[in-house]
Protein backbone atom coordinates (compact mmCIF):
# COMPACT_ATOMS: atom_id res chain seq x y z
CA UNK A 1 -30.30 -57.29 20.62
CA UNK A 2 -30.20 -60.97 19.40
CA UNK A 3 -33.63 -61.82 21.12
CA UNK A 4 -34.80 -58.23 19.19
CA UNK A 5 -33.86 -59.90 15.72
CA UNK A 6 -31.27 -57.52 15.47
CA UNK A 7 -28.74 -59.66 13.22
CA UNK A 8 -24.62 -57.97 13.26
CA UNK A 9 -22.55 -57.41 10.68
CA UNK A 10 -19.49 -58.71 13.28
CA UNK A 11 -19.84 -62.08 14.66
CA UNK A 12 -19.83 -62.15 18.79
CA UNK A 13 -16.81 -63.20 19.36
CA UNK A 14 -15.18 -60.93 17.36
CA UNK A 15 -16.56 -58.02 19.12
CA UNK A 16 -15.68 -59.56 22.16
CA UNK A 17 -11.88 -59.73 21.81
CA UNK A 18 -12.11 -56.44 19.84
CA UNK A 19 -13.61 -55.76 23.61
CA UNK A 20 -11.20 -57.33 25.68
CA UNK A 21 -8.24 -55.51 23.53
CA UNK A 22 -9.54 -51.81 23.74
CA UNK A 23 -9.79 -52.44 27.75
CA UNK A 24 -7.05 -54.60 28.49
CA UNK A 25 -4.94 -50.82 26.25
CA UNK A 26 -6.54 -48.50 28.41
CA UNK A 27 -5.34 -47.13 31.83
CA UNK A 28 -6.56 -48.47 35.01
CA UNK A 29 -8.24 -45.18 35.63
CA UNK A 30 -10.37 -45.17 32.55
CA UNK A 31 -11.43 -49.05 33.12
CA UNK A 32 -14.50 -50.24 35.25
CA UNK A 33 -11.83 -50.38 38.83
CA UNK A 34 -14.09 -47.56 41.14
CA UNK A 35 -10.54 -45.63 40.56
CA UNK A 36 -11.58 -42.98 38.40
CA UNK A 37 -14.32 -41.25 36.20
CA UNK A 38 -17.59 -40.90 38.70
CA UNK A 39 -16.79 -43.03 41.28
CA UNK A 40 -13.80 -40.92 42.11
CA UNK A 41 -15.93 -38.05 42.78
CA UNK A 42 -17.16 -37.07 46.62
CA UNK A 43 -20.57 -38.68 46.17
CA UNK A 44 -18.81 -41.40 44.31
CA UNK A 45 -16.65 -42.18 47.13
CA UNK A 46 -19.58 -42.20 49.63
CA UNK A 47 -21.77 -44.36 47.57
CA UNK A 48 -18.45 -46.59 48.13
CA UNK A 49 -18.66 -46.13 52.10
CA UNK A 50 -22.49 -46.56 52.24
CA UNK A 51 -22.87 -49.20 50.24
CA UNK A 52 -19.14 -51.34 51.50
CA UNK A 53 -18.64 -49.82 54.97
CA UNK A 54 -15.35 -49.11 54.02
């Protein structure tokens, strides 16, 4: 958005601890961990095998 000359109202670094606080408050599920949300679905979970062998 910056290299668009789209100027914020909230400096960076503000929105990126306002960031880091609303994720570090959430469950584990809900974060970016491959523990819930899609890729705990079936064809989440093979993506995971295809892709890791695992």
């Amino acid at each position: 958005m910056a290299l668009a000359g789209i100027k914020s109202q909230i400096p960076v670094d503000e929105v990126i601890d306002a960031m880091y606080q609303v994720g570090s408050a959430m469950p584990t599920a809900f974060r970016e961990t491959a523990e819930g949300g899609l890729a705990a679905t079936p064809t989440g979970r093979q993506y995971t095998k295809d892709i890791f062998g695992e």
